[in-house]
N, C-alpha and C. Protein backbone atom coordinates (compact mmCIF):
# COMPACT_ATOMS: atom_id res chain seq x y z
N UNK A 1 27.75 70.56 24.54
CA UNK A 1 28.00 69.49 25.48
C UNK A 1 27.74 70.01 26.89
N UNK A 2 27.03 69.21 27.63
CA UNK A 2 26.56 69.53 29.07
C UNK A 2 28.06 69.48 30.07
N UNK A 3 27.55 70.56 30.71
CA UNK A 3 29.44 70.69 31.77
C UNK A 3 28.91 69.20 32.55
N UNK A 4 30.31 68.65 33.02
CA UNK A 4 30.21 67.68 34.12
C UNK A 4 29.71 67.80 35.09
N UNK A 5 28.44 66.92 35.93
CA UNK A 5 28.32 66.64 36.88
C UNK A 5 29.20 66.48 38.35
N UNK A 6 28.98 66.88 39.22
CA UNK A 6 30.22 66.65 40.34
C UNK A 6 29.51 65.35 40.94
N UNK A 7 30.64 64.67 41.73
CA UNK A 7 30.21 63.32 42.68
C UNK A 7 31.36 64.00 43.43
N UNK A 8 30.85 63.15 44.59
CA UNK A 8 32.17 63.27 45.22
C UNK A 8 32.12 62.11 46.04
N UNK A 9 33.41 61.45 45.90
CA UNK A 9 34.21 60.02 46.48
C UNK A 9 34.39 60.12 48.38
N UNK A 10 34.51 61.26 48.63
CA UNK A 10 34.45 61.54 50.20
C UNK A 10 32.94 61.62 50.56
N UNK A 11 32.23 62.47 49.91
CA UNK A 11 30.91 62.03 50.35
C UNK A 11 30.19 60.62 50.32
N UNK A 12 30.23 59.96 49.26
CA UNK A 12 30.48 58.61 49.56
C UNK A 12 31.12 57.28 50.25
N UNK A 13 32.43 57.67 50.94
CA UNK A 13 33.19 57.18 52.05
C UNK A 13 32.53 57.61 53.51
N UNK A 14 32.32 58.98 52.94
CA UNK A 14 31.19 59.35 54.74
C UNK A 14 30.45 58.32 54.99
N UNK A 15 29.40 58.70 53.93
CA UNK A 15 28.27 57.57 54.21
C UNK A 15 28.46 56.47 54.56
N UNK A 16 29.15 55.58 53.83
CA UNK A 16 29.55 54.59 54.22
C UNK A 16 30.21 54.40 55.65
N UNK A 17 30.76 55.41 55.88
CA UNK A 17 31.46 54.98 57.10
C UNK A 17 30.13 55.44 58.58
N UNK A 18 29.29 56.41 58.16
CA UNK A 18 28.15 56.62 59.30
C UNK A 18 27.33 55.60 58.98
N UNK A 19 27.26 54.88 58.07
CA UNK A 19 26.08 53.59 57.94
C UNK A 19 27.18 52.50 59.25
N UNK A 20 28.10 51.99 59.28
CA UNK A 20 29.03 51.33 60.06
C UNK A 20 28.97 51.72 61.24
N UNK A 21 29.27 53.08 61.50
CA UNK A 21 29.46 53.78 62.61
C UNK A 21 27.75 53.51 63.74
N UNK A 22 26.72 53.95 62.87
CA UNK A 22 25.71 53.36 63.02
C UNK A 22 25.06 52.14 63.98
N UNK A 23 25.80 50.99 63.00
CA UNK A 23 25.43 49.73 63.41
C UNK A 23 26.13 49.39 64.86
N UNK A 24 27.33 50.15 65.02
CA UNK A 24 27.59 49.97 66.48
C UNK A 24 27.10 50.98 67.24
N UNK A 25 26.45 52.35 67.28
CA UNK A 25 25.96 52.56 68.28
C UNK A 25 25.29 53.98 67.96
N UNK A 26 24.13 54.01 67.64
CA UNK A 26 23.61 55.19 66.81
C UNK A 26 23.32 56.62 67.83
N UNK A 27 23.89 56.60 68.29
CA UNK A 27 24.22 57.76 69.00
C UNK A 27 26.00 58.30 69.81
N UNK A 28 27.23 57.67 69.06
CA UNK A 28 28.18 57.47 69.35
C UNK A 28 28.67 58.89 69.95
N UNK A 29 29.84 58.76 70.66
CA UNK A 29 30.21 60.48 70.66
C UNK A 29 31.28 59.52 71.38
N UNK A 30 32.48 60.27 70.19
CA UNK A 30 33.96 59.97 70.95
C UNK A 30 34.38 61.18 71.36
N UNK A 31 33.93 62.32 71.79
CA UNK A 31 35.02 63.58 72.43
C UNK A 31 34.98 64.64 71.02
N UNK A 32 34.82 65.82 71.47
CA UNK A 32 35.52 67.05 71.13
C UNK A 32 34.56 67.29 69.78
N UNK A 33 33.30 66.82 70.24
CA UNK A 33 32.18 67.42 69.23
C UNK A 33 32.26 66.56 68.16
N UNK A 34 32.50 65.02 68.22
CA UNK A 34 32.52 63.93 67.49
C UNK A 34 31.58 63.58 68.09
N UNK A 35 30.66 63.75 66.82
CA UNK A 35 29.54 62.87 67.14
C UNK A 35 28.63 62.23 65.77
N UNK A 36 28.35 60.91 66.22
CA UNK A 36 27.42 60.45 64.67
C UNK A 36 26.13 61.07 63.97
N UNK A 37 25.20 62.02 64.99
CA UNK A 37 24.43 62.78 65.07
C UNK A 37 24.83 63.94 63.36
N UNK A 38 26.11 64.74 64.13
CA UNK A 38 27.14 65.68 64.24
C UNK A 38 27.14 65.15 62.53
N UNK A 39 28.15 64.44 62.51
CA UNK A 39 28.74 63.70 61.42
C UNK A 39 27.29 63.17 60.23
N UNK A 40 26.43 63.01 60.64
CA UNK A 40 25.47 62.75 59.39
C UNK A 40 25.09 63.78 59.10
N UNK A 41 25.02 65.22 60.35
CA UNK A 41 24.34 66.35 59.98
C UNK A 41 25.26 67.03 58.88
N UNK A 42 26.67 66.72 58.85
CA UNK A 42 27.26 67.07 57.38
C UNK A 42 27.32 66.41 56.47
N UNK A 43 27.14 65.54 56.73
CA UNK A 43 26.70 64.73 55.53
C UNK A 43 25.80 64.95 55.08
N UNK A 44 24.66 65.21 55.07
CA UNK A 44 23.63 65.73 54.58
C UNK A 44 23.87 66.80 54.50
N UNK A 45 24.34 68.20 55.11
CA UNK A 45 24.81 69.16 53.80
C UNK A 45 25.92 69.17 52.70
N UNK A 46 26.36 68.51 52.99
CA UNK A 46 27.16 68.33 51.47
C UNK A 46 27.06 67.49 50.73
N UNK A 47 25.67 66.69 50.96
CA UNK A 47 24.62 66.22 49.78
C UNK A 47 23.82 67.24 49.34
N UNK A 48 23.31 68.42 50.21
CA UNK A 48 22.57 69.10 49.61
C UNK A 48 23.33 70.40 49.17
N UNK A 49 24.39 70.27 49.19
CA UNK A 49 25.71 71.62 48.62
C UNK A 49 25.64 71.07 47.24
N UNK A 50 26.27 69.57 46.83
CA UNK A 50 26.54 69.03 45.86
C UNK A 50 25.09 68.85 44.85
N UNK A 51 23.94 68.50 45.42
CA UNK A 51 23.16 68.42 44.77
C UNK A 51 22.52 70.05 44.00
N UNK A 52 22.63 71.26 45.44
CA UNK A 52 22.35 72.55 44.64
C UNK A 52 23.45 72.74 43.53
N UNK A 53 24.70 72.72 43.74
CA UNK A 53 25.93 72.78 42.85
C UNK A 53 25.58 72.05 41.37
N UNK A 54 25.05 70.85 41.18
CA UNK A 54 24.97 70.42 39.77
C UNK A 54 23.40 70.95 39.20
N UNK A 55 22.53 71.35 39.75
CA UNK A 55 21.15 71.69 39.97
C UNK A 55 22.01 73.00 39.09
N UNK A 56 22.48 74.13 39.52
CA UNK A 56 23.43 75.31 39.26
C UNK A 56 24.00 75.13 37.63
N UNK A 57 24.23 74.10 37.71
CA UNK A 57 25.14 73.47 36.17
C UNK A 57 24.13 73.45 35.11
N UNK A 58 22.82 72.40 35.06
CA UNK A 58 22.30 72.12 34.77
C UNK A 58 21.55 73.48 34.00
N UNK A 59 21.21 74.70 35.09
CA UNK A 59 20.92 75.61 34.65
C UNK A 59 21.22 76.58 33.86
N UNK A 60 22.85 76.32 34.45
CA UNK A 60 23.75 77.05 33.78
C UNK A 60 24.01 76.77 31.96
N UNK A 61 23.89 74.92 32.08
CA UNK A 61 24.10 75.21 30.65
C UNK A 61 22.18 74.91 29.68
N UNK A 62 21.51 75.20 30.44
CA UNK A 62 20.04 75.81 29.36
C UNK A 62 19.95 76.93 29.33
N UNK A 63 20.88 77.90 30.19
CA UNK A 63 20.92 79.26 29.85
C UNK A 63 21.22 79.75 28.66
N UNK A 64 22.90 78.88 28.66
CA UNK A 64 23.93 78.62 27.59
C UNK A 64 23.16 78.26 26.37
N UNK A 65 22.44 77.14 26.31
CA UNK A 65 22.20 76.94 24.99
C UNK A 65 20.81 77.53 24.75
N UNK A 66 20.45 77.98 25.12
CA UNK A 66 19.23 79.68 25.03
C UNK A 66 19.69 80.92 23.98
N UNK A 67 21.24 81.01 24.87
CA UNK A 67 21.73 82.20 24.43
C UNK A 67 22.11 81.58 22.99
N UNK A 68 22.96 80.38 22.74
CA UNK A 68 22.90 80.18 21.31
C UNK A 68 22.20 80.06 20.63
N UNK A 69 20.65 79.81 20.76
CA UNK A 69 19.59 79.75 19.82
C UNK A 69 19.57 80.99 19.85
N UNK A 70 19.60 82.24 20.79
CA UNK A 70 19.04 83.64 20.54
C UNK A 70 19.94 84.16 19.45
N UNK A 71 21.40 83.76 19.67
CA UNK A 71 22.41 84.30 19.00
C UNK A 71 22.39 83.75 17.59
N UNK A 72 21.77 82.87 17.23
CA UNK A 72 21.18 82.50 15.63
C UNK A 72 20.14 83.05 15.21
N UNK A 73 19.39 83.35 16.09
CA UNK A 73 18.40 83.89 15.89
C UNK A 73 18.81 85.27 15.22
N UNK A 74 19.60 86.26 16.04
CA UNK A 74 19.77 87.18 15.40
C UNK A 74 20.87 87.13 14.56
N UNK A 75 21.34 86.51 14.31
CA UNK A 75 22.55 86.56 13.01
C UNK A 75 21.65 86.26 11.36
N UNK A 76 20.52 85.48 11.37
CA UNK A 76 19.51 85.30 10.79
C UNK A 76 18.74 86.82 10.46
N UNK A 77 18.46 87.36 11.57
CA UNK A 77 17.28 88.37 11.33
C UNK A 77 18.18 89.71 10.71
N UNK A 78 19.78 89.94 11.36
CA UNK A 78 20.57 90.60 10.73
C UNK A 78 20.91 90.57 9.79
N UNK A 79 20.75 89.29 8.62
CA UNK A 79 20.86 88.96 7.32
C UNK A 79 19.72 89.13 6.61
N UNK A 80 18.94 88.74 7.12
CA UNK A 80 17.27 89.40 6.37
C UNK A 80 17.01 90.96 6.72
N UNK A 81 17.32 91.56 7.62
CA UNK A 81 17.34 93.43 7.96
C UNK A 81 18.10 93.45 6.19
N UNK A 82 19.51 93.33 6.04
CA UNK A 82 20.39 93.60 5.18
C UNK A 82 19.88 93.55 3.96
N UNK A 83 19.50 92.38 3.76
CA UNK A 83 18.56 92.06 2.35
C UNK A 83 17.63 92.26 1.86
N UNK A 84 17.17 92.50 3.18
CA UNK A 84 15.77 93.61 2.97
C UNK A 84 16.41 95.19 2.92
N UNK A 85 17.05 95.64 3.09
CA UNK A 85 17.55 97.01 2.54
C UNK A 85 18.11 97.10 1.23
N UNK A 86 19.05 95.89 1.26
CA UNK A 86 19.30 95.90 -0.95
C UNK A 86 17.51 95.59 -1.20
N UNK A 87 17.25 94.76 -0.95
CA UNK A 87 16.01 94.78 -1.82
C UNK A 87 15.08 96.15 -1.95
N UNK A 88 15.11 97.18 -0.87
CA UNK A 88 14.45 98.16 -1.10
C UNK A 88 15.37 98.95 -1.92
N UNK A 89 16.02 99.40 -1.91
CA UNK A 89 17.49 100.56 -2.09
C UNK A 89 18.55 99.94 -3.07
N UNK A 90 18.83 98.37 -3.01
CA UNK A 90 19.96 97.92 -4.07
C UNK A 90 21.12 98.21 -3.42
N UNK A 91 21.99 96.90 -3.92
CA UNK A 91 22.94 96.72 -3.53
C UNK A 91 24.11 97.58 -3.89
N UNK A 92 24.01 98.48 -4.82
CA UNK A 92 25.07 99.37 -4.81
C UNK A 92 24.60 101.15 -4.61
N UNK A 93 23.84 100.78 -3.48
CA UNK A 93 23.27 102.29 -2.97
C UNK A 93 23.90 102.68 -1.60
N UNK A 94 23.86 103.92 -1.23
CA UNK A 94 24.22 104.46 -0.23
C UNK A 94 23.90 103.73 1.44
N UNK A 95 22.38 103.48 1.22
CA UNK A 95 21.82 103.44 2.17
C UNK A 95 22.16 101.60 2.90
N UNK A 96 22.47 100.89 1.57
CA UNK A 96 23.09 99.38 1.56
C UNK A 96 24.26 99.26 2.69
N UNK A 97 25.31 100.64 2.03
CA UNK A 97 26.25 100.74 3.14
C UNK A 97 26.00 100.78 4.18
N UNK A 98 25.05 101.96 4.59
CA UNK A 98 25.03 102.27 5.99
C UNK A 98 24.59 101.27 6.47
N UNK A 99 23.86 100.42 6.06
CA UNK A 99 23.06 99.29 6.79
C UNK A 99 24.02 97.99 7.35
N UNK A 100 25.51 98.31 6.62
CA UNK A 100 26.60 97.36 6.89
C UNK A 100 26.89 96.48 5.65
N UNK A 101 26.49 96.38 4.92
CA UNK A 101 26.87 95.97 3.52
C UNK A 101 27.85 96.36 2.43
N UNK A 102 28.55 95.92 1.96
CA UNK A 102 29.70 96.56 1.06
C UNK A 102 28.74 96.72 -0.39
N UNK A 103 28.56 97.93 -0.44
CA UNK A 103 28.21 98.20 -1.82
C UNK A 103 28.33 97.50 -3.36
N UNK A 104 27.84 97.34 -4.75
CA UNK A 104 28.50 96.01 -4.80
C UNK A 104 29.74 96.98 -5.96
N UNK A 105 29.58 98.07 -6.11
CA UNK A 105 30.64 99.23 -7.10
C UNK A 105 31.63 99.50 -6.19
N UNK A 106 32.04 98.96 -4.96
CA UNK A 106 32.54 99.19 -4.16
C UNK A 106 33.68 98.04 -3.95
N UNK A 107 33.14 96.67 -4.41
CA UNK A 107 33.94 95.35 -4.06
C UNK A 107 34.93 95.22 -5.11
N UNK A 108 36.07 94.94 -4.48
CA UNK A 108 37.22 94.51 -5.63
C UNK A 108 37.19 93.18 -5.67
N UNK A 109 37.29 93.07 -7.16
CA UNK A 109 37.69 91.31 -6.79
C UNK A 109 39.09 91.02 -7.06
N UNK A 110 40.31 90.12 -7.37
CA UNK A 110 41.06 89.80 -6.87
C UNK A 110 41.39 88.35 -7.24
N UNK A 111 42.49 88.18 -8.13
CA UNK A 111 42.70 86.96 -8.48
C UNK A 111 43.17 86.26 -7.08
N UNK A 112 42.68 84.84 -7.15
CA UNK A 112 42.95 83.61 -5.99
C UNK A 112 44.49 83.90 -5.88
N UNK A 113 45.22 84.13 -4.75
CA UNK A 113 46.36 84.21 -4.24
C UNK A 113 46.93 85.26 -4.74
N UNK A 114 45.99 86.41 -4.85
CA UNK A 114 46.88 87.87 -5.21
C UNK A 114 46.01 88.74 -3.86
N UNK A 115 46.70 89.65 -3.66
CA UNK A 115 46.70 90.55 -2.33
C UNK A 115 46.04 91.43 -2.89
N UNK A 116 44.94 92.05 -2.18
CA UNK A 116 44.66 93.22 -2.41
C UNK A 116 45.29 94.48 -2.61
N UNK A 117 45.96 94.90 -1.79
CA UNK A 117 47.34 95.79 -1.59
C UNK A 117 48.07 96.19 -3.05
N UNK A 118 48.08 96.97 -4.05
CA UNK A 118 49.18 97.27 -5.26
C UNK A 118 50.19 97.41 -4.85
N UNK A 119 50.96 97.29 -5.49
CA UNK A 119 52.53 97.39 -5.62
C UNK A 119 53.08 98.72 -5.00
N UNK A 120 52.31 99.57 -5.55
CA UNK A 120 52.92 101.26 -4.91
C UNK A 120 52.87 101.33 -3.87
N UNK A 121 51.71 100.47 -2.77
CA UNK A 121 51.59 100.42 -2.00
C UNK A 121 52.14 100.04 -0.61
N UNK A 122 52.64 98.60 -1.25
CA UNK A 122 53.13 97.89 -0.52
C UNK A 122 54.67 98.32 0.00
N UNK A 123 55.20 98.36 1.28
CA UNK A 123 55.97 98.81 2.10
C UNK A 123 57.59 98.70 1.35
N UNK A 124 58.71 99.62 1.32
CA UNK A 124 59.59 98.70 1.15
C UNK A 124 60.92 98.52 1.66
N UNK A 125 61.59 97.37 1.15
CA UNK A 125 62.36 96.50 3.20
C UNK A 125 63.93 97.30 2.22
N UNK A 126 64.52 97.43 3.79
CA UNK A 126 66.29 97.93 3.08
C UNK A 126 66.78 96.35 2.76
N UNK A 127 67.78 96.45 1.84
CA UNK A 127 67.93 95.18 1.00
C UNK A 127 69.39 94.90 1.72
N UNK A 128 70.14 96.01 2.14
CA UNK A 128 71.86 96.13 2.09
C UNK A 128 71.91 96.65 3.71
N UNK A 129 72.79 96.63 4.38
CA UNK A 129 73.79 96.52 5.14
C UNK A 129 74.70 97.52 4.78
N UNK A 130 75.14 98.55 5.33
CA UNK A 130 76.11 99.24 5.20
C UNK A 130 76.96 99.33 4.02
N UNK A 131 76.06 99.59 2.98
CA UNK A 131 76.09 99.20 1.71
C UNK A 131 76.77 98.17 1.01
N UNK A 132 77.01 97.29 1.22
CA UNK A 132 77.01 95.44 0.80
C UNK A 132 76.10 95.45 0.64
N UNK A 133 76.09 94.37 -0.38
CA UNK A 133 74.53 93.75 -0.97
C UNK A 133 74.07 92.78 0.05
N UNK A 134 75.08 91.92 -0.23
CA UNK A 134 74.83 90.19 0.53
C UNK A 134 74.97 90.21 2.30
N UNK A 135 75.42 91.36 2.67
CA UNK A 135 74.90 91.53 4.19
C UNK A 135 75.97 91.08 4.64
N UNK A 136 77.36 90.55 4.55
CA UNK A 136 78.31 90.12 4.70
C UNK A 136 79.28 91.18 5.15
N UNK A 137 80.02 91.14 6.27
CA UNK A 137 80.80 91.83 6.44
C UNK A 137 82.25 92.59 5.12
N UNK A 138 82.34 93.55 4.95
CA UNK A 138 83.63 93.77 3.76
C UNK A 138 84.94 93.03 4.45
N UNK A 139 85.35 92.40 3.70
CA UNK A 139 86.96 91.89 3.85
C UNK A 139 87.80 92.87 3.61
N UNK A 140 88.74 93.25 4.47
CA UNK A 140 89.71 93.97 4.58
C UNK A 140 91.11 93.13 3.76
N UNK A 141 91.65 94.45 3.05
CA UNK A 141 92.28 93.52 1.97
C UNK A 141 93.57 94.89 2.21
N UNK A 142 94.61 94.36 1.48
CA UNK A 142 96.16 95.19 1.69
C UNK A 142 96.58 95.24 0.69
C-alpha cells in the first residue's frame, strides 16, 4: 500500500485568502514585512516543500517495493542454491548441511502435539512447600 499523500488545509486557506487579498489591492503592505508580494512568496514555497515532500514518498515507496521483489527474488534463488546441492550431494550428506539444510538422517519426526524434548530431559518443578504437599500452611494442633 502506497504511504499517504500530504495536503495541507493551511496551504489552501493561504491561497484563498491571497486570491482575496489580491482583488483589493495587489500590492498590499500592512506593516512589519506584511506584505502580499511577501505572503504569496510563501506560499509558493510550501507548495513546492509539499509537492518535493510527496514526490519523496512516491519514491520512497518504489524503492520499497523494489526491495520486495529483490527480497523474493532471493528467497527463490536461496531455495534453488539448496536444491541444487541435495541434487548434487543428496539430502542426507554432509555438504547438504553446510549449505543450510537439515540432513534428512538427521530430522526427527514427532507425533502432532508431542514435543520434541524426552522426558529425561525435560526440567523438573519442586512440587512441595516446606514439605507439605498441597502448599498449605501446617495447622498447629495441641
Amino acid at each position: 500500500m502506497a504511504r499517504r499523500k500530504r495536503t495541507s488545509q493551511v496551504l489552501e486557506k493561504a491561497a484563498r485568502r491571497a486570491a482575496g487579498i489580491n482583488s483589493i489591492d495587489p500590492n498590499l503592505n500592512v506593516g512589519n514585512g506584511l506584505t502580499l508580494p511577501a505572503f504569496s512568496t510563501l506560499i509558493e514555497t510550501m507548495r513546492n516543500r509539499e509537492n518535493l515532500y510527496n514526490t519523496a514518498l512516491s519514491n520512497l515507496d518504489k524503492l520499497y517495493y523494489e526491495m520486495l521483489e529483490t527480497e523474493r527474488e532471493l528467497a527463490d534463488m536461496a531455495e534453488h542454491m539448496l536444491l541444487g546441492v541435495a541434487t548434487q550431494y543428496g539430502k542426507s550428506s554432509v555438504e547438504y548441511g553446510m549449505a543450510g539444510g537439515v540432513p534428512k538422517n538427521q530430522r526427527h519426526k514427532g507425533l502432532r502435539g508431542e514435543s520434541p524434548v524426552s522426558i529425561s530431559q525435560q526440567p523438573s518443578f519442586i512440587t512441595s512447600v516446606n514439605g507439605n504437599q498441597n502448599g498449605n500452611k501446617a495447622a498447629a494442633t495441641s
